[in-house]
N, C-alpha and C. Protein backbone atom coordinates (compact mmCIF):
# COMPACT_ATOMS: atom_id res chain seq x y z
N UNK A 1 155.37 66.05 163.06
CA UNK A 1 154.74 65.52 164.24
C UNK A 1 153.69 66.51 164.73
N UNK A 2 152.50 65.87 164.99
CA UNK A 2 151.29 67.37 165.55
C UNK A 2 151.92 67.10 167.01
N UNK A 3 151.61 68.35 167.56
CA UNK A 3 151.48 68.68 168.63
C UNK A 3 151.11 67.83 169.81
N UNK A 4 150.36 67.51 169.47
CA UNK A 4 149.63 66.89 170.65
C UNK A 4 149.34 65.30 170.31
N UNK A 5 150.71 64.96 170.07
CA UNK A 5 150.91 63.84 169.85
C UNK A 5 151.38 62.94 171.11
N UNK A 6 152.13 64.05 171.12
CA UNK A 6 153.07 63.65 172.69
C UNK A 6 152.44 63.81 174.42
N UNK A 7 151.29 64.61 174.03
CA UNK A 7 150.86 65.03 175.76
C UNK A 7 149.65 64.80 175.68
N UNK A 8 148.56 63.63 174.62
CA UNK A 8 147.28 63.93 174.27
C UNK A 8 147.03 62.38 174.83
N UNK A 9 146.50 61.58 175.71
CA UNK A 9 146.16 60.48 176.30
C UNK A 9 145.81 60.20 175.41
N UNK A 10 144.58 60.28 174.55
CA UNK A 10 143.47 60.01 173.57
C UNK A 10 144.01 59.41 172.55
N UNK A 11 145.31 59.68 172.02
CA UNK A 11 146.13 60.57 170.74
C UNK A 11 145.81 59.05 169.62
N UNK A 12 145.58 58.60 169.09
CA UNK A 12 145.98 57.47 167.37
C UNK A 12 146.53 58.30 166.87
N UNK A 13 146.50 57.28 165.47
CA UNK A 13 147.27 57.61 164.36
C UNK A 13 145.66 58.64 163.59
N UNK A 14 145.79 59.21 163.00
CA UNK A 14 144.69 60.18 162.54
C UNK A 14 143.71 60.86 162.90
N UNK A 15 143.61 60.43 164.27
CA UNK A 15 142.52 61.24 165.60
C UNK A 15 142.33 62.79 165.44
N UNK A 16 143.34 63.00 164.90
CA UNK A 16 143.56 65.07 164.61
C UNK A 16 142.38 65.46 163.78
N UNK A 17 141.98 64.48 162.70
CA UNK A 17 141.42 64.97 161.94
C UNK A 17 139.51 65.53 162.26
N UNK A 18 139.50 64.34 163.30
CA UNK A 18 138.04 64.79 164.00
C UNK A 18 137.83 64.97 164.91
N UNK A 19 139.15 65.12 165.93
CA UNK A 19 139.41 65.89 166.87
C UNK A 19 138.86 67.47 167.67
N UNK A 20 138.06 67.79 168.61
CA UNK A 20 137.40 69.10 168.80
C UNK A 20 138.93 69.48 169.08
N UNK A 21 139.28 69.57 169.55
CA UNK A 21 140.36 70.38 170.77
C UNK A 21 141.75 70.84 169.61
N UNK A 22 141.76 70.07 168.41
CA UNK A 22 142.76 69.96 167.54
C UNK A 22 141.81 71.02 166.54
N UNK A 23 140.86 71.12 166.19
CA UNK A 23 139.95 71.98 165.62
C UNK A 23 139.88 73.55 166.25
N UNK A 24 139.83 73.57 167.60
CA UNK A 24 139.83 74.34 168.50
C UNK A 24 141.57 74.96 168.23
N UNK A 25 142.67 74.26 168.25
CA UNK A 25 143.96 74.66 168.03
C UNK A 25 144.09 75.49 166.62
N UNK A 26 143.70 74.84 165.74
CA UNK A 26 143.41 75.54 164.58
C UNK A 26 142.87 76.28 164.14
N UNK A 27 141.88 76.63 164.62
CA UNK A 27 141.01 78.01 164.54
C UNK A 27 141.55 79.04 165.52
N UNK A 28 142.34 78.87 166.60
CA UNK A 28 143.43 80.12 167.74
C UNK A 28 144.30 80.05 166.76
N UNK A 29 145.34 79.06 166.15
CA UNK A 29 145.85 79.49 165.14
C UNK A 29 146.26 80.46 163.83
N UNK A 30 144.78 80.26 163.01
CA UNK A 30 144.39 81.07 162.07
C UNK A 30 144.16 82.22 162.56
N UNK A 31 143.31 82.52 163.91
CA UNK A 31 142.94 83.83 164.41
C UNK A 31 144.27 84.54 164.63
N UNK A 32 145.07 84.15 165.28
CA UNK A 32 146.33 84.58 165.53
C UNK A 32 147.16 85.01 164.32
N UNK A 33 147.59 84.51 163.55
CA UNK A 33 147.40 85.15 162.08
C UNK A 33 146.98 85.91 161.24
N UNK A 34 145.74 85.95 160.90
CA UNK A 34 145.17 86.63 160.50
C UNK A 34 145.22 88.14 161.37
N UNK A 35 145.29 87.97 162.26
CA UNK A 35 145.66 89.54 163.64
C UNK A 35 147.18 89.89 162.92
N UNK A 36 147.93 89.04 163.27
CA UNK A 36 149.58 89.76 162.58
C UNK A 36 149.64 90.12 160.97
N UNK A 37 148.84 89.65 160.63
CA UNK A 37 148.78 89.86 159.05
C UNK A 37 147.93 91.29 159.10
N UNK A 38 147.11 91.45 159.54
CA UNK A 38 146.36 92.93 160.02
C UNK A 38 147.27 93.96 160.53
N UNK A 39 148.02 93.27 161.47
CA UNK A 39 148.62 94.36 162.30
C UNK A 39 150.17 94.57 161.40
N UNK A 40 150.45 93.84 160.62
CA UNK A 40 151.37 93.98 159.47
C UNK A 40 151.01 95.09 158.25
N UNK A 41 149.71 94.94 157.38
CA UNK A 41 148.81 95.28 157.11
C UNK A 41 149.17 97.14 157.18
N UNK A 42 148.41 97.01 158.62
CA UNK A 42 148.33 98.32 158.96
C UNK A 42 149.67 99.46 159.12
N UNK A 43 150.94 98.77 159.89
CA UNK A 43 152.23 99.02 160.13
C UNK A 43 152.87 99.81 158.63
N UNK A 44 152.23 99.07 157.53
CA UNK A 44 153.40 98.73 156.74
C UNK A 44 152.75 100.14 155.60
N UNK A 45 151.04 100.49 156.33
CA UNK A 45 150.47 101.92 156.01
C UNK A 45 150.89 102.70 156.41
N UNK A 46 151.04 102.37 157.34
CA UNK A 46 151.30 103.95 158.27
C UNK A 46 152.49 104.44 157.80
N UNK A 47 153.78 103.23 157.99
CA UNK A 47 155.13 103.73 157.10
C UNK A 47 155.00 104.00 155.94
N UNK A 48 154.64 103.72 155.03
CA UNK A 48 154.03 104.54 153.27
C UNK A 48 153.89 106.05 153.99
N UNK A 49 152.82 105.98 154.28
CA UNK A 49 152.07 107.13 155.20
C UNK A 49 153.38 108.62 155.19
N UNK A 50 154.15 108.01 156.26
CA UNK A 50 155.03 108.76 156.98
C UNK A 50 156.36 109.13 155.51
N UNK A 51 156.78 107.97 155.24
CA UNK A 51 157.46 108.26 154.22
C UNK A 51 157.30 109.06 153.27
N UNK A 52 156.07 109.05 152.54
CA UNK A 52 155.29 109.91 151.75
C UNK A 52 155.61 111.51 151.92
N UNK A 53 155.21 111.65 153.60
CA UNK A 53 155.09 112.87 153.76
C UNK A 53 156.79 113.83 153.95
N UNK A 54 157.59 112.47 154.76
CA UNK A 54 159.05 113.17 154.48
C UNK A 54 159.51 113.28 152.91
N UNK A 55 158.75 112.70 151.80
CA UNK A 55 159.48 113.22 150.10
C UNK A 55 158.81 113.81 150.02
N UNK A 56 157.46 114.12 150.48
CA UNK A 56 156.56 115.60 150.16
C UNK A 56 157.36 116.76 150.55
N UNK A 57 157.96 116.46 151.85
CA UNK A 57 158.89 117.41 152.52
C UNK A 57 160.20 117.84 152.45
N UNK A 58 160.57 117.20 151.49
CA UNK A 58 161.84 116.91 150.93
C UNK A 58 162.92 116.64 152.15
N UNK A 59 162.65 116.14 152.86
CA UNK A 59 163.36 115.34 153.88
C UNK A 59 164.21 113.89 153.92
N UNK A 60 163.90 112.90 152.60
CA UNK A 60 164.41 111.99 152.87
C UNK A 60 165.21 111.59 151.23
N UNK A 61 166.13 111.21 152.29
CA UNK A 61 167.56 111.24 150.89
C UNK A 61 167.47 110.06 149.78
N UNK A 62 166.63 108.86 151.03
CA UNK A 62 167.15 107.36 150.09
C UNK A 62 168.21 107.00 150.87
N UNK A 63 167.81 105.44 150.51
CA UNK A 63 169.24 105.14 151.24
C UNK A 63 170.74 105.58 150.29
N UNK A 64 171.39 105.38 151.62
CA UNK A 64 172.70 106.06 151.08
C UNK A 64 173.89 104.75 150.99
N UNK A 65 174.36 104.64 149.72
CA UNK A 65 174.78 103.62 149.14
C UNK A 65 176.76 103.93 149.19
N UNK A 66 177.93 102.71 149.56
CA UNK A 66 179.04 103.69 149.76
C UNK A 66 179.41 103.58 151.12
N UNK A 67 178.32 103.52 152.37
CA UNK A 67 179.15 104.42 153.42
C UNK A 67 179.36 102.84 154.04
């Protein structure tokens, strides 16, 4: 069911497709995404990053398997 099926006066059966405001939803969408996928992205560097430097440092054991 889209969204704005239910609260859209306007709404038919296939209206979404040439819809501004449903176009407009979809492009905040993607933007919004594409940001967490970045900010995932980046997160998932920085931890490499950090990790890296604790086995450079001989600081980190691995997980510990057992307990």
């Amino acid at each position: 069911m889209l969204p704005c099926q239910m609260n859209c006066p306007h709404y038919c059966e296939g209206c979404h497709k040439t819809c501004a405001a449903w176009r407009a939803l979809q492009q905040r969408q993607h933007e919004d995404q594409q940001r967490r996928k970045e900010y995932l992205r980046r997160a998932n560097e920085s931890f490499r990053q950090v990790l890296y430097s604790y086995r450079q440092a001989g600081g980190y054991i691995g997980s510990q398997t057992g307990h």
